[in-house]
Protein backbone atom coordinates (compact mmCIF):
# COMPACT_ATOMS: atom_id res chain seq x y z
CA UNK A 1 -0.96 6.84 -112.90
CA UNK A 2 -2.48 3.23 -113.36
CA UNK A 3 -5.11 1.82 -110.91
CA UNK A 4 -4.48 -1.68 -110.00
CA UNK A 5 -7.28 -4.44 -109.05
CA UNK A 6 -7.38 -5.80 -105.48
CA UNK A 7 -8.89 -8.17 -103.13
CA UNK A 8 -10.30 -6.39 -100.01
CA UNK A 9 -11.05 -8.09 -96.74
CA UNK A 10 -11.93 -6.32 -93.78
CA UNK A 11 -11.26 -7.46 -89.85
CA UNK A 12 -13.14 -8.16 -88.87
CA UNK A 13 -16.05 -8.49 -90.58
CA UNK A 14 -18.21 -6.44 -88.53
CA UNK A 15 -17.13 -3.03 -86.99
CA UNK A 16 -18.80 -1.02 -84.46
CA UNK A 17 -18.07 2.90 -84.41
CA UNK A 18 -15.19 3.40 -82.12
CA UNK A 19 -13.48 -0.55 -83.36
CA UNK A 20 -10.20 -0.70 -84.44
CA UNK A 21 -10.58 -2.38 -87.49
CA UNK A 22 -8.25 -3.23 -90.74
CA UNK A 23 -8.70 -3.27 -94.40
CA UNK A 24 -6.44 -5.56 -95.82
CA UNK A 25 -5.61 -4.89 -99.48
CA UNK A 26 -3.88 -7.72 -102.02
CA UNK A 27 -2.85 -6.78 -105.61
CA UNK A 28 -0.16 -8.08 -108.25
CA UNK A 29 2.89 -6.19 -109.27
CA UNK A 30 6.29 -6.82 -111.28
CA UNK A 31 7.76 -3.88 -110.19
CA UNK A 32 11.04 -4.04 -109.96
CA UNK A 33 11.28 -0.31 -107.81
CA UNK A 34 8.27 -2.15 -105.39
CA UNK A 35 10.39 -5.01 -105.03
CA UNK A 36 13.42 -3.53 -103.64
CA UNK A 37 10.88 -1.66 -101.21
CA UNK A 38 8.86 -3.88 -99.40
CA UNK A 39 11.89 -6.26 -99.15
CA UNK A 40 10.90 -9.70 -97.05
CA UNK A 41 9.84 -7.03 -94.11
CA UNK A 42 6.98 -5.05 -93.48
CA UNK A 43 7.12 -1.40 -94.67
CA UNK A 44 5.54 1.30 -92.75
CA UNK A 45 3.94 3.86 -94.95
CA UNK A 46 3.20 7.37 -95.00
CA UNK A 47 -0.61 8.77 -94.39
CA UNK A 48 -0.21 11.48 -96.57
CA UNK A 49 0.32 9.47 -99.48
CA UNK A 50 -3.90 9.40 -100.07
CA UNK A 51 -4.85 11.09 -103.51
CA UNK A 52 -7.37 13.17 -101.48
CA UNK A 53 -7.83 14.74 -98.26
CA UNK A 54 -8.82 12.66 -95.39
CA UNK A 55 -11.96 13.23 -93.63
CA UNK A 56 -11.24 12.81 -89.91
CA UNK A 57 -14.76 13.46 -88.94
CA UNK A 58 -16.00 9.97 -90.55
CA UNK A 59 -12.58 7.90 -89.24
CA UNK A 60 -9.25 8.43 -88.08
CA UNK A 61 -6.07 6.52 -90.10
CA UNK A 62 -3.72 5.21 -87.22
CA UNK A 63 -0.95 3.49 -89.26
CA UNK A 64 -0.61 1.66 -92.47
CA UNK A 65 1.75 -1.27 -94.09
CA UNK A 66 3.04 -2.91 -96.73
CA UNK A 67 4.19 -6.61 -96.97
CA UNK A 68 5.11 -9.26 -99.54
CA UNK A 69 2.28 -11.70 -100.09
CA UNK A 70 3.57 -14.07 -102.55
CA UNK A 71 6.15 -13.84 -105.67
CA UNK A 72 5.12 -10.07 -107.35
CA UNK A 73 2.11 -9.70 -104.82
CA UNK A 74 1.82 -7.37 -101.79
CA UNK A 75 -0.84 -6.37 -99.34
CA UNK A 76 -1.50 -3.20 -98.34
CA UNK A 77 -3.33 -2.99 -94.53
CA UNK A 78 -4.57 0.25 -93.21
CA UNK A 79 -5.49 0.34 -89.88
CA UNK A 80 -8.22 2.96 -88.92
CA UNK A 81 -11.25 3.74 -86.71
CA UNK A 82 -14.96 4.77 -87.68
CA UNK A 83 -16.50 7.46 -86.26
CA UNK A 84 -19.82 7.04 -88.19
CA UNK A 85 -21.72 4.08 -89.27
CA UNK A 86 -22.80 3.82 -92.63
CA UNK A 87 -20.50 2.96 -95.47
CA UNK A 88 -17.12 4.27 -95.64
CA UNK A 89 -15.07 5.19 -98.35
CA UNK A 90 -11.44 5.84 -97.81
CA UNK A 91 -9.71 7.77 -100.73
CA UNK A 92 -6.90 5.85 -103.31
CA UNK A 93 -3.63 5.90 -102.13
CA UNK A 94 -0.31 6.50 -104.25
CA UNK A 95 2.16 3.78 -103.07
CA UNK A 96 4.58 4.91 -105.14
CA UNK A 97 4.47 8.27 -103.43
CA UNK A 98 6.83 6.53 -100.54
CA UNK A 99 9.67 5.72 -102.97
CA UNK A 100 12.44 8.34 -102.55
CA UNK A 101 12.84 9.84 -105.63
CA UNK A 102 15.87 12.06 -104.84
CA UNK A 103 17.29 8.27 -105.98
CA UNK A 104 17.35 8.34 -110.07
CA UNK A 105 17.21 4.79 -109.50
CA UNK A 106 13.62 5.24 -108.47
CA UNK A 107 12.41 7.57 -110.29
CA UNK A 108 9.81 6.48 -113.01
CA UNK A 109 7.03 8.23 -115.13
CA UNK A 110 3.87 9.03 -113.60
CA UNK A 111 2.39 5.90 -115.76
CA UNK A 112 4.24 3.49 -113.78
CA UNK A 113 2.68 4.53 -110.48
CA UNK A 114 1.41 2.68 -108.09
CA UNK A 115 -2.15 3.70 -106.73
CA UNK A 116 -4.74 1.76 -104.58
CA UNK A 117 -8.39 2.04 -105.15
CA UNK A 118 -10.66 1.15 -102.11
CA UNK A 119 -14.67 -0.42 -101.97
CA UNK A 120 -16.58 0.28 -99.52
CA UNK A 121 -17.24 -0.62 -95.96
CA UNK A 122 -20.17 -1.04 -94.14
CA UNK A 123 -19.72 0.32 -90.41
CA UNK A 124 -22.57 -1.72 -88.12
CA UNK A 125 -24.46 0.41 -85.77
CA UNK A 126 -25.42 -1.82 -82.02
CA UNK A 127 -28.86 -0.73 -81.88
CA UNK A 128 -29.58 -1.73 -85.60
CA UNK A 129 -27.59 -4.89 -85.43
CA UNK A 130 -29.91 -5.65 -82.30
CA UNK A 131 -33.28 -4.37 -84.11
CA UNK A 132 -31.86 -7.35 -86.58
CA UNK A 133 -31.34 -9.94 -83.87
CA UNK A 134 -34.55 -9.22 -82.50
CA UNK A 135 -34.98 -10.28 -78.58
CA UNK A 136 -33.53 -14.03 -78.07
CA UNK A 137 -36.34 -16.94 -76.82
CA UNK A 138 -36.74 -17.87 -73.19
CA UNK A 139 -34.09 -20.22 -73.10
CA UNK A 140 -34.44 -24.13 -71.54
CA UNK A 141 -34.09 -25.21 -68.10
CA UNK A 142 -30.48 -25.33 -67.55
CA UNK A 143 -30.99 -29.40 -66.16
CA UNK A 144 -33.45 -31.93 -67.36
CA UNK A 145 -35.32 -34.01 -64.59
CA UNK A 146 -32.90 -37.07 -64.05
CA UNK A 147 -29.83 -35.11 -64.75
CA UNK A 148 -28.60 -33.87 -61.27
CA UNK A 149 -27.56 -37.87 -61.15
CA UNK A 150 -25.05 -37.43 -63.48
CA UNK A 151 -23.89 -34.66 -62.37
CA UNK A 152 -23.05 -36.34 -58.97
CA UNK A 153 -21.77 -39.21 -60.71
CA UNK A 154 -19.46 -36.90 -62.93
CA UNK A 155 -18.36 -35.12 -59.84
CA UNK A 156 -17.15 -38.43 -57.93
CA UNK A 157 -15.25 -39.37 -60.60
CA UNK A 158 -13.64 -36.32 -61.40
CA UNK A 159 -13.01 -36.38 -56.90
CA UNK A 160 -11.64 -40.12 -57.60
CA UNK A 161 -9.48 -39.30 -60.18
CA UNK A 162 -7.56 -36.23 -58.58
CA UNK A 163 -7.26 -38.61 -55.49
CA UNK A 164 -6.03 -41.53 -58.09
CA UNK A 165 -3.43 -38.49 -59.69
CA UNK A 166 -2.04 -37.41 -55.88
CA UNK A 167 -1.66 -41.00 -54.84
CA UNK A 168 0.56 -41.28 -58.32
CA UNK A 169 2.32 -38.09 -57.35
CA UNK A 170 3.44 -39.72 -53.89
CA UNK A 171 4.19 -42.76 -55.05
CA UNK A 172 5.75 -42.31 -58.58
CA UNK A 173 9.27 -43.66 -57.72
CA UNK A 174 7.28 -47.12 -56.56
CA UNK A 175 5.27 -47.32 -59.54
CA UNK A 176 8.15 -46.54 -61.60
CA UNK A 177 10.23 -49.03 -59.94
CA UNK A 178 7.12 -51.32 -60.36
CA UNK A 179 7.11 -50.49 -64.50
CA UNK A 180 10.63 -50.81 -64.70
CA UNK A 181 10.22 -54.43 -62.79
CA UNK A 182 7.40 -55.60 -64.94
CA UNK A 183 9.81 -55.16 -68.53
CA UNK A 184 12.65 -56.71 -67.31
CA UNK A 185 10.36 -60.04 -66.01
CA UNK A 186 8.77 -59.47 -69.80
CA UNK A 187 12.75 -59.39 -71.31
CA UNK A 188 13.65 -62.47 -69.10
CA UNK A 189 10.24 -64.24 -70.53
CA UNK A 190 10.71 -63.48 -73.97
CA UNK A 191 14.68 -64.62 -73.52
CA UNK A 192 13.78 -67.99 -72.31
CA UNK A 193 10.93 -68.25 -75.21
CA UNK A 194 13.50 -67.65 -77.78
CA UNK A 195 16.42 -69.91 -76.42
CA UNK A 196 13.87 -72.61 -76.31
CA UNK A 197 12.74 -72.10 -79.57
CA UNK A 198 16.30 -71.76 -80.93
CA UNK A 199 17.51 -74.97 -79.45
CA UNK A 200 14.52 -76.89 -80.82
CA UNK A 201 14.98 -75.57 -84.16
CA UNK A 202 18.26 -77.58 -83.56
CA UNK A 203 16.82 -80.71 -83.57
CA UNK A 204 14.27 -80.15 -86.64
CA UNK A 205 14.52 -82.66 -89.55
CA UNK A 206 16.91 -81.17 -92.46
CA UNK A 207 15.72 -78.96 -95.19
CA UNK A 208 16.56 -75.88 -96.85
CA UNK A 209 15.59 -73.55 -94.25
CA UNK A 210 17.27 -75.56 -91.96
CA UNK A 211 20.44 -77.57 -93.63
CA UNK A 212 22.30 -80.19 -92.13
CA UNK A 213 24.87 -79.49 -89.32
CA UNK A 214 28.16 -81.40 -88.48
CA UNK A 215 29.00 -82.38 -84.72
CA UNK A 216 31.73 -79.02 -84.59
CA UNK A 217 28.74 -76.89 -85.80
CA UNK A 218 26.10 -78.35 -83.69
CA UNK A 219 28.38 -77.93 -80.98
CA UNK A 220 29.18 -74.29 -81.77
CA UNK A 221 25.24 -73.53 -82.51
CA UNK A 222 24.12 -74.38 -79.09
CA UNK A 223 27.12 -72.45 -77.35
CA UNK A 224 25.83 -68.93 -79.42
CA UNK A 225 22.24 -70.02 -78.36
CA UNK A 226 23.06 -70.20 -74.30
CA UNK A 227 25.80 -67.73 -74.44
CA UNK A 228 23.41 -64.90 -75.73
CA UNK A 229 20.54 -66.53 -73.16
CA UNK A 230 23.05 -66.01 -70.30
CA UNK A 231 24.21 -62.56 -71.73
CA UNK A 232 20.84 -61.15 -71.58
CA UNK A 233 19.31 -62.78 -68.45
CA UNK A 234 22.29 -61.90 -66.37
CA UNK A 235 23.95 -59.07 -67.85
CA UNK A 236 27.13 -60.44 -67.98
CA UNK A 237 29.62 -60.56 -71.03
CA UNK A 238 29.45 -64.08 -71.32
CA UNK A 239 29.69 -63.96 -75.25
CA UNK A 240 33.76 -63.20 -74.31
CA UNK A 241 33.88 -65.87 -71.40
CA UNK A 242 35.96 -69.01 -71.95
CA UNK A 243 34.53 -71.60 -70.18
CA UNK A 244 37.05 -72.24 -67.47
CA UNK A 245 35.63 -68.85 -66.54
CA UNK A 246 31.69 -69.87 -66.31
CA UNK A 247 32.14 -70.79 -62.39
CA UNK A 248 33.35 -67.74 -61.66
CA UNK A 249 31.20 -65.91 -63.80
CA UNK A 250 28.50 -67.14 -61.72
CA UNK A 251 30.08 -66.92 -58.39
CA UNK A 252 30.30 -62.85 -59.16
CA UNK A 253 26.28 -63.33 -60.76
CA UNK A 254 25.39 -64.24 -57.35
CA UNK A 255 26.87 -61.93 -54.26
CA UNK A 256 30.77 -62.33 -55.29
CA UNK A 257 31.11 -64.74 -52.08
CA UNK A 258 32.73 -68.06 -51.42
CA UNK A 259 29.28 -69.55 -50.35
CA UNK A 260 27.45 -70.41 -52.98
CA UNK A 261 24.69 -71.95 -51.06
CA UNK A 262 24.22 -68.83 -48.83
CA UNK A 263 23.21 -66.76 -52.12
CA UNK A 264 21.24 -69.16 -54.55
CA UNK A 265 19.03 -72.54 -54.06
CA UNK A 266 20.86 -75.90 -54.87
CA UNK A 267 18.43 -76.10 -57.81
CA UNK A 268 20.49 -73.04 -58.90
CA UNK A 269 23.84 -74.19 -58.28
CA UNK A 270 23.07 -77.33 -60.10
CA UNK A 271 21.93 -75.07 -62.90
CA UNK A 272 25.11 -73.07 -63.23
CA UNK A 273 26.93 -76.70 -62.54
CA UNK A 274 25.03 -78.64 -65.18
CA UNK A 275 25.19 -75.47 -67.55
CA UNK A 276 29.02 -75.27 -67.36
CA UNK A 277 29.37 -78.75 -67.94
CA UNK A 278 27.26 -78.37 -71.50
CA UNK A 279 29.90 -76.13 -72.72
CA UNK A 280 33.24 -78.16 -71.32
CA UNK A 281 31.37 -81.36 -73.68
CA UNK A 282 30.45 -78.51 -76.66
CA UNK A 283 34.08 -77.69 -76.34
CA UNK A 284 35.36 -80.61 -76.54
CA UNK A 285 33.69 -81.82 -79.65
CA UNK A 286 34.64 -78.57 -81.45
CA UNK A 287 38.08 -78.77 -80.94
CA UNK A 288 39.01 -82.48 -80.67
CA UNK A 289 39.95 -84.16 -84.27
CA UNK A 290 38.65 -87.63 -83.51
CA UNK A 291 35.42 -86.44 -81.23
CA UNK A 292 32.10 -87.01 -82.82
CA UNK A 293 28.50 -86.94 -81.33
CA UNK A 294 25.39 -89.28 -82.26
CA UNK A 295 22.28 -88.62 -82.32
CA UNK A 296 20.93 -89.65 -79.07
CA UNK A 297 23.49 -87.34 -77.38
CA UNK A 298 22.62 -84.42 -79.58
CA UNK A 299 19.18 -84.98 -78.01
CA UNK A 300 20.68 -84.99 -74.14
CA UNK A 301 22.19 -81.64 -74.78
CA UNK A 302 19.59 -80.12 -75.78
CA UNK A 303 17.56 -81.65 -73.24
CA UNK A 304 19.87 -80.58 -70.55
CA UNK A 305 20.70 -77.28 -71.88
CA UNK A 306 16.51 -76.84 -71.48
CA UNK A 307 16.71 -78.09 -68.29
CA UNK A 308 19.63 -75.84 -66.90
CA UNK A 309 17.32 -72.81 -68.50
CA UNK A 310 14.26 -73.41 -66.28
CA UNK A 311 16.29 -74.32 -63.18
CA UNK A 312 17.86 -70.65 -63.27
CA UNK A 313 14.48 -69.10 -64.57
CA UNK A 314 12.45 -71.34 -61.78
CA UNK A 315 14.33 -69.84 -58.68
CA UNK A 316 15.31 -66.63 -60.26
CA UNK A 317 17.02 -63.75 -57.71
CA UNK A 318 13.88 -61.49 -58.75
CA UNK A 319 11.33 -63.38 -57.39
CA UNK A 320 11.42 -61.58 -53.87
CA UNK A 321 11.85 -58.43 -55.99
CA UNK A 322 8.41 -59.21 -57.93
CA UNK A 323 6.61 -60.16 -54.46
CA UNK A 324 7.79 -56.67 -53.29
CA UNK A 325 7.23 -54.56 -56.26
CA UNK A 326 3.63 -56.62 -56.30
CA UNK A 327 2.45 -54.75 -52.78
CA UNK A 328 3.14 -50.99 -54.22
């Protein structure tokens, strides 16, 4: 029967007489009969498996384990409880003495056995581990002078807050109607920032980031530009909208009514007027053979397609929305 090195740890590190504690034991083995025991579980053992006999006046063995640790390394725990302080020896234990070997599979001379030598352990007695401590120093007013201050000051804060956190409780479905509010007025800003800077860019001297346009691709560059601007601001499909269909587009935008002026400002109407009126001239220069545009009226377009965005931006339908959501 071979001995085998370990690495002992006990938990914890100090026991009192009476403590359940462990001692954890970690050694290497290729076995190939250990292998097929343990398994990737944990493998009660058998407390009669020690090479000598117990002495149950000193400690009492309650159960004890065996687990994988690693690729050919297992720990052994043993849990048990002192009766005596002092140091402690426990007696080496035959792990092989748990195979079954009624199995010829597992049967193996007694130089391949498997036993466990223990060290030590030191069992702490109270009254010596307080001789040790010795008796602790008077210990520090529990406030300096000033202190009490901050202490109030903490405490009205910590008051504030849980008033701050039940006001947020009652009102969550206003503040989150007033978060919601606050990114779409952010999505409608950074739209409009974009389309302007998009239609500027049309107007930028040529050059390799920027190459030269015909009048059927200028045309077709601003309609992308103010389609996806009117797409996002309004929600509407107008990317798949012919422009016979803007009008109507709009009247459905706006309340679906016959008035126009009951549901948006003139500035509005004029908007979704002048706006409509961009795309019938676009339109026309994209798919006329003979129509061309100069340069002065590339300019107008662009100008008026700027103009028709801050009209509708100017007099949006959210601006009683943002007064509202303003008061929560």
């Amino acid at each position: 029967m071979t001995g085998i090195d370990t690495q002992q740890i006990l938990l914890p590190k100090k026991v009192y007489i009476g403590d359940s504690a462990e001692l954890r034991c970690t050694f290497n083995s290729n076995s190939l009969y250990l292998k097929d025991f343990v398994g990737s579980e944990s493998v009660s053992l058998s407390l009669n498996a020690f090479t000598q006999e117990l002495n149950s006046q000193d400690y009492n063995i309650q159960k004890i384990t065996l687990s994988s640790a690693g690729v050919d390394y297992y720990q052994l725990s043993i849990t048990f409880v002192p009766w005596k302080t002092g140091t402690i020896i426990l007696p080496p234990y035959n792990v092989s003495a748990n195979f079954d070997t009624s199995n010829p599979l597992t049967s193996f001379s007694l130089a391949d056995q498997i036993e466990i030598n223990f060290e030590p352990v030191n069992i702490v007695s109270i009254v010596e581990q307080n001789q040790v401590q010795g008796l602790s120093p008077s210990a520090p007013p529990m406030l300096l002078p000033g202190t009490s201050y901050k202490l109030y000051s903490a405490l009205i804060i910590f008051v504030l807050f849980i008033l701050l956190l039940i006001r947020s409780i009652t009102k969550r479905e206003q503040i989150a109607f007033f978060i919601r509010h606050k990114k779409l007025l952010w999505k409608y800003k950074k739209n409009r920032r974009l389309t302007i800077r998009a239609l500027e860019s049309l107007l930028k001297p040529v050059s390799k980031k920027n190459p030269a346009k015909n009048d059927k691709e200028f045309a077709e560059a601003i309609q992308k530009i103010l389609r996806n601007y009117l797409e996002v601001r309004f929600e509407y499909p107008f990317s798949k909208t012919v422009t016979s269909g803007f009008m109507g587009a709009f009247h459905k935008i706006f309340g679906g009514t016959e008035d126009f002026s009951s549901l948006m400002s003139e500035e509005k109407e004029n908007a979704c007027i002048k706006m409509t009126g961009i795309f019938t001239r676009s339109d026309y220069i994209r798919y006329s053979a003979g129509a061309a545009l100069d340069e002065a009226e590339r300019r107008d377009l662009i100008e008026e397609s700027e103009e028709a965005v801050a009209q509708l931006e100017g007099d949006s339908p959210d601006a009683q929305t943002e007064r509202e959501a303003s008061n929560v």
